[in-house]
C-alpha atoms as a PDB file:
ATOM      1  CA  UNK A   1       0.000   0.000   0.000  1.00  0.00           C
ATOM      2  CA  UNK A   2       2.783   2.366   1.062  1.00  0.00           C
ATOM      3  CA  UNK A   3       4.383   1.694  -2.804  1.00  0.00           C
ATOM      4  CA  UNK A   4       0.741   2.275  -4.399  1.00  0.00           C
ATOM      5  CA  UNK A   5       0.633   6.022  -2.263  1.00  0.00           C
ATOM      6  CA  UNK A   6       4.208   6.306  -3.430  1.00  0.00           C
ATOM      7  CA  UNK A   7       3.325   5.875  -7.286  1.00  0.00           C
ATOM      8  CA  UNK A   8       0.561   8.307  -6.549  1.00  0.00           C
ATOM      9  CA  UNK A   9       2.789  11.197  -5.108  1.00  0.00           C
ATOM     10  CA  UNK A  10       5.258  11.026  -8.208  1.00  0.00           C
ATOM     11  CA  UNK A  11       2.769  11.367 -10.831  1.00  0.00           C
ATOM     12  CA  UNK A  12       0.922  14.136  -9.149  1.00  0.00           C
ATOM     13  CA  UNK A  13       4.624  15.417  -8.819  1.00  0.00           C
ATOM     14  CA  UNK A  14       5.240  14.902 -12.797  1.00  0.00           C
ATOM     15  CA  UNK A  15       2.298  16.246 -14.266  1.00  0.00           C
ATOM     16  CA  UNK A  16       2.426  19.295 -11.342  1.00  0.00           C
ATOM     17  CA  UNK A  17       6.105  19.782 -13.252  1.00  0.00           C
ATOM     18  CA  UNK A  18       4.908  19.833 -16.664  1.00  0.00           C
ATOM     19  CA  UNK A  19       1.565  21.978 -16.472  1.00  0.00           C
ATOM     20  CA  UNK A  20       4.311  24.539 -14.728  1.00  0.00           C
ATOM     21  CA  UNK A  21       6.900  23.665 -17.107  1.00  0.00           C
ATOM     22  CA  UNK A  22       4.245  24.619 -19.625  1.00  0.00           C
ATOM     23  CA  UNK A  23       2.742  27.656 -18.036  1.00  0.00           C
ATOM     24  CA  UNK A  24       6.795  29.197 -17.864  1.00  0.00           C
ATOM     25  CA  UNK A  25       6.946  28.460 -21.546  1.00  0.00           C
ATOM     26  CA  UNK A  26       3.677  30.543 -22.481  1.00  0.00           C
ATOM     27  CA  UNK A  27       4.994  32.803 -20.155  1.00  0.00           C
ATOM     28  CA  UNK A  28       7.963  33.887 -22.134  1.00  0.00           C
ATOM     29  CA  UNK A  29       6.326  33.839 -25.516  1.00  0.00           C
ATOM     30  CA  UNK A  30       4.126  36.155 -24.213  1.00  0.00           C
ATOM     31  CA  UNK A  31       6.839  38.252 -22.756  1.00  0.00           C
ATOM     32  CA  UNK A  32       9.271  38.243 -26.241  1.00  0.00           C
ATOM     33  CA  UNK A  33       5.807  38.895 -28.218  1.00  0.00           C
ATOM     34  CA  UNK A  34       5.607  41.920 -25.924  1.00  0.00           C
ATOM     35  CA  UNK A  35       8.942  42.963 -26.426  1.00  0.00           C
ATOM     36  CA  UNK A  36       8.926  42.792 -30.131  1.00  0.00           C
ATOM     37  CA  UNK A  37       6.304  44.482 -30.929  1.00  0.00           C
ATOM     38  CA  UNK A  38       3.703  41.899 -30.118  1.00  0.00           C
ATOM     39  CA  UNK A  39       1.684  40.122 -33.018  1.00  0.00           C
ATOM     40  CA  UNK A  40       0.855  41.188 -36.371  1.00  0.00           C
ATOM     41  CA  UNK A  41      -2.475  42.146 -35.715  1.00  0.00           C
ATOM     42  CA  UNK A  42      -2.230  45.932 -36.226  1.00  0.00           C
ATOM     43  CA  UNK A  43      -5.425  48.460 -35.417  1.00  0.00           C
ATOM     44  CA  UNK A  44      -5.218  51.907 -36.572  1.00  0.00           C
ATOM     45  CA  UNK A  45      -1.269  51.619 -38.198  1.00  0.00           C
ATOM     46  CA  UNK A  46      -3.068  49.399 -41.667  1.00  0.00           C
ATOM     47  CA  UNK A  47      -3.614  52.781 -43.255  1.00  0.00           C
ATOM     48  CA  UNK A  48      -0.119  54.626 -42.578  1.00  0.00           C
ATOM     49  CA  UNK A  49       1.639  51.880 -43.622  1.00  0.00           C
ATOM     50  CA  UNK A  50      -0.616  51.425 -46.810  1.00  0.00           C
ATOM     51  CA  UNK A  51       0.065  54.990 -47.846  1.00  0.00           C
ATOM     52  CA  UNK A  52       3.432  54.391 -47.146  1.00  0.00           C
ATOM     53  CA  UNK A  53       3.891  51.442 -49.264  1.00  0.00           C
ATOM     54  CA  UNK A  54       1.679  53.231 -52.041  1.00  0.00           C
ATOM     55  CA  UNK A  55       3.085  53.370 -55.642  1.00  0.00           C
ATOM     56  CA  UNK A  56       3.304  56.470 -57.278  1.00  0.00           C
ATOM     57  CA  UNK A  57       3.779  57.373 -60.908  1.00  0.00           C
ATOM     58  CA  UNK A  58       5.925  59.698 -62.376  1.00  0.00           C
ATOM     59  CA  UNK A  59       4.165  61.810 -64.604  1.00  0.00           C
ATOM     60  CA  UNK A  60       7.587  62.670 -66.942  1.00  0.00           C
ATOM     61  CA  UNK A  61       9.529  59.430 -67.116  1.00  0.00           C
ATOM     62  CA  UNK A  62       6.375  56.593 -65.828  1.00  0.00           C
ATOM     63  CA  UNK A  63       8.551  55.218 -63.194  1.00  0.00           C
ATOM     64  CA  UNK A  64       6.666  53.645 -60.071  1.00  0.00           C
ATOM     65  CA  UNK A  65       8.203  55.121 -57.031  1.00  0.00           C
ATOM     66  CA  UNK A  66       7.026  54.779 -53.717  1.00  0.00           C
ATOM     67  CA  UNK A  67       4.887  57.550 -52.256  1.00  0.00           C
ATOM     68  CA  UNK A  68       7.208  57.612 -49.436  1.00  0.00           C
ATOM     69  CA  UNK A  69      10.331  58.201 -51.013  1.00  0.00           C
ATOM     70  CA  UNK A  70       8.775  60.324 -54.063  1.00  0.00           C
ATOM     71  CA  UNK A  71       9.726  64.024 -54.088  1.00  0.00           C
ATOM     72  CA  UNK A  72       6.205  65.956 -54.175  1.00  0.00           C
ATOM     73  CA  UNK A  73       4.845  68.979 -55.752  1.00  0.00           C
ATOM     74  CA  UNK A  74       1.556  70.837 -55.630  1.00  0.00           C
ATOM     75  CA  UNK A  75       0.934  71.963 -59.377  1.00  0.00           C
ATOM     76  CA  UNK A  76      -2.585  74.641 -60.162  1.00  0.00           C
ATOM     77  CA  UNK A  77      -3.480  72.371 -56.886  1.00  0.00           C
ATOM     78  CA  UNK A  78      -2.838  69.228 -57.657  1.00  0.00           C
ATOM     79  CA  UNK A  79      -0.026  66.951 -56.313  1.00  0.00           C
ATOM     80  CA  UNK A  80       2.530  65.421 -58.450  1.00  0.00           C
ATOM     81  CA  UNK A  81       4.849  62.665 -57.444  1.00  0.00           C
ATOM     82  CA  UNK A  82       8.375  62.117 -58.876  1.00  0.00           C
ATOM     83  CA  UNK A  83      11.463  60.204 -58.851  1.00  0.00           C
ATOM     84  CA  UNK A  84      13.674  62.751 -58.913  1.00  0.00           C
ATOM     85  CA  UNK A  85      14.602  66.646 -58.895  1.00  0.00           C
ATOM     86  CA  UNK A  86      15.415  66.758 -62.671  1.00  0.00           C
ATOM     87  CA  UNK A  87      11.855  65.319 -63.578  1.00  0.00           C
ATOM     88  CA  UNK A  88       9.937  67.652 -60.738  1.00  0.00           C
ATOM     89  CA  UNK A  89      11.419  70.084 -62.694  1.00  0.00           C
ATOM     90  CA  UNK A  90      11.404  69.180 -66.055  1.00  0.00           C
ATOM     91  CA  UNK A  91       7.863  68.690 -65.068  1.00  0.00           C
ATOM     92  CA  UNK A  92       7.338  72.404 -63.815  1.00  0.00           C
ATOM     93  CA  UNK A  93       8.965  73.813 -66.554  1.00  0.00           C
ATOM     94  CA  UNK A  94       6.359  72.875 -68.803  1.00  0.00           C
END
């Protein structure tokens, strides 16, 4: 009887181990997903980073350049996006 008891005691012991074992585990996921930045799921940052990411086109050469990056300029009221000084001002020049 005293071995039966025994037998008891260490598998309460080993599954008491592993649901901690387990629970330390989920722990620090949680923890490094908080760290980094957390999940993907993003609310309110979708459309900044959408515009960011937006293609523009060039209206002198038709080069794709990101809105980000492209040099802008407000024309009779209108914006215009280029790649580059030379074409902003080729552009305005006309």
């Amino acid at each position: 009887m005293t071995r039966n008891k025994g037998s008891n005691l260490l598998i309460k012991f080993i599954v008491l181990a592993v649901a901690v074992y387990l629970v330390i585990q989920l722990l620090k996921k949680q923890i490094q997903q908080a760290l980094s930045g957390g999940s993907y799921r993003r609310t309110g940052g979708d459309a900044a980073l959408k515009a960011a990411d937006e293609m523009v086109k060039d209206p002198v050469c038709n080069v794709y350049v990101p809105k980000r990056e492209a040099i802008r300029e407000q024309v009779n009221g209108k914006t215009y996006y280029f790649c580059s000084p030379e074409c902003r001002d080729a552009f305005v020049k006309n």
